[in-house]
N, C-alpha and C. Protein backbone atom coordinates (compact mmCIF):
# COMPACT_ATOMS: atom_id res chain seq x y z
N UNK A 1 19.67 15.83 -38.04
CA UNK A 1 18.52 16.69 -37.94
C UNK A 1 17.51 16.12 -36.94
N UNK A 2 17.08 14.84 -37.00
CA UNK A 2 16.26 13.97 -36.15
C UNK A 2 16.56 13.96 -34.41
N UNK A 3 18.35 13.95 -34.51
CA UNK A 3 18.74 14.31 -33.29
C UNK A 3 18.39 15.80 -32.47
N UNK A 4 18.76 16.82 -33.38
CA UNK A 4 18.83 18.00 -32.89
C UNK A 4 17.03 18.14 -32.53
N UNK A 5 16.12 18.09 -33.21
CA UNK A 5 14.64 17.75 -33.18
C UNK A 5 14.62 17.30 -31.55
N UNK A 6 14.75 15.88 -31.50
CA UNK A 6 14.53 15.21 -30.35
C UNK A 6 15.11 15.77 -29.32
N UNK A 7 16.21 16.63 -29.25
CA UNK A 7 17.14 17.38 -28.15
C UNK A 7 16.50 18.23 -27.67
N UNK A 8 15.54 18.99 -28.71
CA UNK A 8 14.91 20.57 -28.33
C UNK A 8 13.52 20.30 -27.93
N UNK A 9 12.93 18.43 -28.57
CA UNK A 9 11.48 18.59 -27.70
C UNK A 9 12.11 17.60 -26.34
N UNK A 10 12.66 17.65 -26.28
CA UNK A 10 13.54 16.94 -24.83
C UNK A 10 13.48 18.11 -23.78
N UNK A 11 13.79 19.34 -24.23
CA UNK A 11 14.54 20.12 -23.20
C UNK A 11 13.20 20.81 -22.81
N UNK A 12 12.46 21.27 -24.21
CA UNK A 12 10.63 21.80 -23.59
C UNK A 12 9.97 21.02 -22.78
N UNK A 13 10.49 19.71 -22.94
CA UNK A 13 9.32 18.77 -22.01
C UNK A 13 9.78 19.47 -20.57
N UNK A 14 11.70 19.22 -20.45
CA UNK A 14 12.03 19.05 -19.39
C UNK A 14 11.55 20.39 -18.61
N UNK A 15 11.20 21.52 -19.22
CA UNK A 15 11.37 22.66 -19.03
C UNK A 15 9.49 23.04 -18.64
N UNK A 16 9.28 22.23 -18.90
CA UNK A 16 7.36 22.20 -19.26
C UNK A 16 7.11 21.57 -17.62
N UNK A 17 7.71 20.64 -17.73
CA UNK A 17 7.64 19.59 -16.43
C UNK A 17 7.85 20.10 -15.21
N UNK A 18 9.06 20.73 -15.06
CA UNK A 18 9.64 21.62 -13.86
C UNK A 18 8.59 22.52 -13.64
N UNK A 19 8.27 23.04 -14.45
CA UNK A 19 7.12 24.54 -13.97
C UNK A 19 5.90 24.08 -13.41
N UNK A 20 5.39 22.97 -13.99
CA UNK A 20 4.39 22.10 -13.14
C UNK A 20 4.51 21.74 -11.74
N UNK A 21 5.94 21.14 -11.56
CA UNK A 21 6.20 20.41 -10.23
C UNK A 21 6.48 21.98 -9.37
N UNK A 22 7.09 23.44 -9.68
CA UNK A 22 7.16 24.34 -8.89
C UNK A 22 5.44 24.76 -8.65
N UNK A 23 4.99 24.74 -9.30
CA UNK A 23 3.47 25.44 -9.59
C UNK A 23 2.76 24.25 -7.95
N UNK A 24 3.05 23.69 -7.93
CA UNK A 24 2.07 22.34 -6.99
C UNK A 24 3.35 22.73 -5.20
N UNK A 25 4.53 23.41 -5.20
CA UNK A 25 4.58 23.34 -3.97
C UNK A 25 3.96 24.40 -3.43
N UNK A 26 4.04 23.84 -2.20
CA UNK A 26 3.37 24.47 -1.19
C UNK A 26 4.11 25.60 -0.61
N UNK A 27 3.34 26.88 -0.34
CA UNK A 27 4.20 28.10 -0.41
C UNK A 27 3.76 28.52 1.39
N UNK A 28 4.73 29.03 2.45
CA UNK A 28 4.63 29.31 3.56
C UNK A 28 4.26 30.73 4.16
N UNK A 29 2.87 30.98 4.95
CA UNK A 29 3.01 32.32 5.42
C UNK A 29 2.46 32.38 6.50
N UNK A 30 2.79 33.87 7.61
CA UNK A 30 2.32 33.44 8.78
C UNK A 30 1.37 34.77 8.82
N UNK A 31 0.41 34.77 9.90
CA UNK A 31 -0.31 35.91 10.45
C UNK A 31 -1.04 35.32 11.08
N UNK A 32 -2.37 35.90 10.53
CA UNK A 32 -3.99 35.88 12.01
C UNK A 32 -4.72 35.65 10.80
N UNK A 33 -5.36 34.37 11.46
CA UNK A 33 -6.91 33.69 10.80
C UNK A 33 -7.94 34.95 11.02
N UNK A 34 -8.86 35.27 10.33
CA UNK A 34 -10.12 35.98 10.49
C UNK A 34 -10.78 35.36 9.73
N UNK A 35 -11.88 35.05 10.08
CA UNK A 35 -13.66 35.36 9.16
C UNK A 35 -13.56 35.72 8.44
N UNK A 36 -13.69 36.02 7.11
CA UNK A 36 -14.51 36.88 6.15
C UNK A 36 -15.81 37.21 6.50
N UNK A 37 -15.89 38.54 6.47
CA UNK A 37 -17.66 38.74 6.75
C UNK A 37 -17.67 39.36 5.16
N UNK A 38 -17.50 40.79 5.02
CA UNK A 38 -18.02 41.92 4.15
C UNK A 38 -16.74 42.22 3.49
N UNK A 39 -16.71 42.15 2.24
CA UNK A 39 -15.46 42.67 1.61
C UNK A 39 -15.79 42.95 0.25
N UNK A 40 -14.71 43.83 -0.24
CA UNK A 40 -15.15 44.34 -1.60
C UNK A 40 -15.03 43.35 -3.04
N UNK A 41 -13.50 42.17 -2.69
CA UNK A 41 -13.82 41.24 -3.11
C UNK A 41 -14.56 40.22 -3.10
N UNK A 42 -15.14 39.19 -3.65
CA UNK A 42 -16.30 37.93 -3.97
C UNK A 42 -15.26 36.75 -3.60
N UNK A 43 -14.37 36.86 -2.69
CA UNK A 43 -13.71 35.29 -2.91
C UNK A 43 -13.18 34.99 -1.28
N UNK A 44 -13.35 33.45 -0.76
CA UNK A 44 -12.06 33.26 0.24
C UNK A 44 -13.54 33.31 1.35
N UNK A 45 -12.93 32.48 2.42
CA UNK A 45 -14.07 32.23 3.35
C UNK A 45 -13.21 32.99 4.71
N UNK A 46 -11.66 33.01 4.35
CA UNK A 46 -11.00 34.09 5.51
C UNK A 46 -9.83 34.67 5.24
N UNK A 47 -9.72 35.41 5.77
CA UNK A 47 -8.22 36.04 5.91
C UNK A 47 -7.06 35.88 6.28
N UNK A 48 -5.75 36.13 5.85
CA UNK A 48 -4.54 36.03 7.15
C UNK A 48 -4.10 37.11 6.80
N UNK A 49 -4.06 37.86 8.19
CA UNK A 49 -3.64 39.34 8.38
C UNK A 49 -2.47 39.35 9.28
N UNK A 50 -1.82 40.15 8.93
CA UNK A 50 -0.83 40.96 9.52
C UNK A 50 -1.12 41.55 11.29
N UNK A 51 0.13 41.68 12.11
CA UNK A 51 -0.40 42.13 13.61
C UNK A 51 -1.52 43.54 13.39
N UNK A 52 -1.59 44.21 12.64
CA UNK A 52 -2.39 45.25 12.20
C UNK A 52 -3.33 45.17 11.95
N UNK A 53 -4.48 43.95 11.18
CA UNK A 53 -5.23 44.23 11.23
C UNK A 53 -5.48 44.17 9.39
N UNK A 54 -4.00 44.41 8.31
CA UNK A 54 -3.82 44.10 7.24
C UNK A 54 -3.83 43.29 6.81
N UNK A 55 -5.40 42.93 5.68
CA UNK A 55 -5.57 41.69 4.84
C UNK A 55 -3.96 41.28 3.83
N UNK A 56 -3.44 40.09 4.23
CA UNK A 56 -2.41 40.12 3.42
C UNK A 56 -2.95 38.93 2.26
N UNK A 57 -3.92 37.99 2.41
CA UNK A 57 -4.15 36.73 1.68
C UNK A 57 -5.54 36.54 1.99
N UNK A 58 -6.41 36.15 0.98
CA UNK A 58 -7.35 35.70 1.23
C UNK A 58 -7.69 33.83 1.07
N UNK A 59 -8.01 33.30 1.89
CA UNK A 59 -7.87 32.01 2.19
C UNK A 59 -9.06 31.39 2.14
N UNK A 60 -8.96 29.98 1.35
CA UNK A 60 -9.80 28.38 1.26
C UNK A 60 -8.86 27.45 1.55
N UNK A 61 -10.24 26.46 2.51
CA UNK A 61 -9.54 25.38 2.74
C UNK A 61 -10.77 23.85 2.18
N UNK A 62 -10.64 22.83 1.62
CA UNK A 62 -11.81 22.06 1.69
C UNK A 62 -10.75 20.87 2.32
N UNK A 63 -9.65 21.07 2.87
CA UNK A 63 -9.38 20.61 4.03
C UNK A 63 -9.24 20.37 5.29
N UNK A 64 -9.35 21.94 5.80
CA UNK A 64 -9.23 22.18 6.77
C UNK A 64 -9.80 23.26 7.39
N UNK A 65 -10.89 22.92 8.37
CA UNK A 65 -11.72 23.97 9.44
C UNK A 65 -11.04 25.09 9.67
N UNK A 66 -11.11 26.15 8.80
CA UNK A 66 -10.48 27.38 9.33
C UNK A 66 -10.86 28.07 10.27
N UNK A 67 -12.25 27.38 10.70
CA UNK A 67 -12.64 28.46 12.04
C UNK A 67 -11.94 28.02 13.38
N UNK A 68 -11.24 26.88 13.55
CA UNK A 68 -10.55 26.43 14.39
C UNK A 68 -9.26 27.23 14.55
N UNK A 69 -8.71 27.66 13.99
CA UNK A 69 -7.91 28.61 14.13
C UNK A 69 -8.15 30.68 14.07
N UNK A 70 -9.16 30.88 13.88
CA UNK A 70 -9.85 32.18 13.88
C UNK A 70 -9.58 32.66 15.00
N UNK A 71 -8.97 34.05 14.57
CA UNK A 71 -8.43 34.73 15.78
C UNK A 71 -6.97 34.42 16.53
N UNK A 72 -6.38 33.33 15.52
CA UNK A 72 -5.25 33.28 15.94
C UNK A 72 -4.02 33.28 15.47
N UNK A 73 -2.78 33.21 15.79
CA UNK A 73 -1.33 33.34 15.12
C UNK A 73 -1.16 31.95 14.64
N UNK A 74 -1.03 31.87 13.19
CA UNK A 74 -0.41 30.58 12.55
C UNK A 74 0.51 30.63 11.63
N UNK A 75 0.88 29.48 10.83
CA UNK A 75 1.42 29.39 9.40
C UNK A 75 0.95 28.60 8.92
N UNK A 76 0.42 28.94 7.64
CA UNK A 76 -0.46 28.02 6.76
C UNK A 76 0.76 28.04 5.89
N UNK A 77 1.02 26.82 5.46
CA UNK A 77 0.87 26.30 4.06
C UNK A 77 -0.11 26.05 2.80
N UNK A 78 -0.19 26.39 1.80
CA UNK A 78 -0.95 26.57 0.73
C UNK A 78 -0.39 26.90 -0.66
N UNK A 79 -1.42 27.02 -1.54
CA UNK A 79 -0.99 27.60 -3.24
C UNK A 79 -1.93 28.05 -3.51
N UNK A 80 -1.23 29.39 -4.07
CA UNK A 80 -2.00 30.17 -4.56
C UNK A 80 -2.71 29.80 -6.23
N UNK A 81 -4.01 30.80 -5.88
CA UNK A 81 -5.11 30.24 -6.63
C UNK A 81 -5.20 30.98 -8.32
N UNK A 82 -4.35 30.39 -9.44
CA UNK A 82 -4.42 31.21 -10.36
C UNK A 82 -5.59 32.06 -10.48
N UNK A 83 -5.80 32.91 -11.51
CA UNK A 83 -6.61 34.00 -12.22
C UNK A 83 -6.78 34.96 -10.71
N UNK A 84 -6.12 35.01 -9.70
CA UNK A 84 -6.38 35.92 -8.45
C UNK A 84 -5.29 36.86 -7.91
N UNK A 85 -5.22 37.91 -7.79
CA UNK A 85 -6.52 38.52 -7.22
C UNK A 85 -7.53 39.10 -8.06
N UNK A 86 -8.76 39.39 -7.47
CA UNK A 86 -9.64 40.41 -8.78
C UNK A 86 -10.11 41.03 -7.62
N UNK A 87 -11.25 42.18 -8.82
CA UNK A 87 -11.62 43.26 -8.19
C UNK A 87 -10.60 43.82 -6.65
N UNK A 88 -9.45 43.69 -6.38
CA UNK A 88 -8.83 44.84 -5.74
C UNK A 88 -8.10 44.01 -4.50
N UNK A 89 -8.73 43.30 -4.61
CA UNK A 89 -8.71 41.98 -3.70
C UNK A 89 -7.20 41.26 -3.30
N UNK A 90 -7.36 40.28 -2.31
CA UNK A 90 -5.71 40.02 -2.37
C UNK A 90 -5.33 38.84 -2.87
N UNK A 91 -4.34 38.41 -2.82
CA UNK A 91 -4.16 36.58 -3.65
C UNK A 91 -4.49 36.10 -2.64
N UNK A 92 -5.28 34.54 -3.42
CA UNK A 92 -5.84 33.86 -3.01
C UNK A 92 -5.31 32.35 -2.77
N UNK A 93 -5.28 32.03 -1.29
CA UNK A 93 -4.64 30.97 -1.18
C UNK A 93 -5.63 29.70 -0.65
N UNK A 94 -5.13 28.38 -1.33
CA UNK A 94 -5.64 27.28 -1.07
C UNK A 94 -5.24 26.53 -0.40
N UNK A 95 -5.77 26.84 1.50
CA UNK A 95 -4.59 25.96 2.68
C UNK A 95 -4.73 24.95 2.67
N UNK A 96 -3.78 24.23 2.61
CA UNK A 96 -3.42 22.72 2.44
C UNK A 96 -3.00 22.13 4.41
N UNK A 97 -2.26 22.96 4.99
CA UNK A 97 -1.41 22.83 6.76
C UNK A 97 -1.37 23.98 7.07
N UNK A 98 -2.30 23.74 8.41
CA UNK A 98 -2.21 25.20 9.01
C UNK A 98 -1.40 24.31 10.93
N UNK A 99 -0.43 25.57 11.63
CA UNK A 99 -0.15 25.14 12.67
C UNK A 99 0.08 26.26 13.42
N UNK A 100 -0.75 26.17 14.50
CA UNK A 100 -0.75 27.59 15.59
C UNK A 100 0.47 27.57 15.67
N UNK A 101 1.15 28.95 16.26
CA UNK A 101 1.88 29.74 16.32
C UNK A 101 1.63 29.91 18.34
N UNK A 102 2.14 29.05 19.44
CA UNK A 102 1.83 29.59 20.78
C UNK A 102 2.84 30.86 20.89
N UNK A 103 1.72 31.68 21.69
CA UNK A 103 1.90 32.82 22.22
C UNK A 103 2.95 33.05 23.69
N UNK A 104 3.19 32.27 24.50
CA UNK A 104 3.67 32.08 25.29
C UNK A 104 5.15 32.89 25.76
């Protein structure tokens, strides 16, 4: 009985643990840095949009100067920001590596 016990809080840990270590990588996307000026959501200091002009992510960094890349083609790396999106808003990502994208 002691065995079977220890087997099943063995396998929750193992199972507890994994979802943590997926939850912390870093997830990849590309578009166009913008500003945030005016938006209907309250969150994110910028955007990465689509060639259109479509908010796809709303973005923080307290690593990295996002205005250095504003206005341009990148891929950020980041994780997204539980309890988000709200009010209508889009998910919210926390960039960790951002790297232009040349146009050339």
């Amino acid at each position: 009985m002691k065995k079977i016990f220890f087997l099943i809080l063995l396998t929750v840990l193992l199972f507890a643990c994994s979802s943590l270590l997926q939850s912390n990588e870093l997830m990849k996307y590309t578009g166009i840095i913008e500003r945030l000026e005016i938006s209907t959501w309250q969150y994110g200091t910028h955007t990465l949009n689509d060639g259109t002009g479509k908010v796809l992510f709303a973005l923080r960094s307290s690593d990295i100067d996002l205005n250095k890349y504003q206005n341009k083609k990148v891929i950020i790396w980041g994780n997204k920001i539980s309890g988000y999106p709200v009010d209508g808003g889009p998910v919210y990502i926390d960039v960790k590596k951002v790297e232009e994208i040349s146009t050339q």
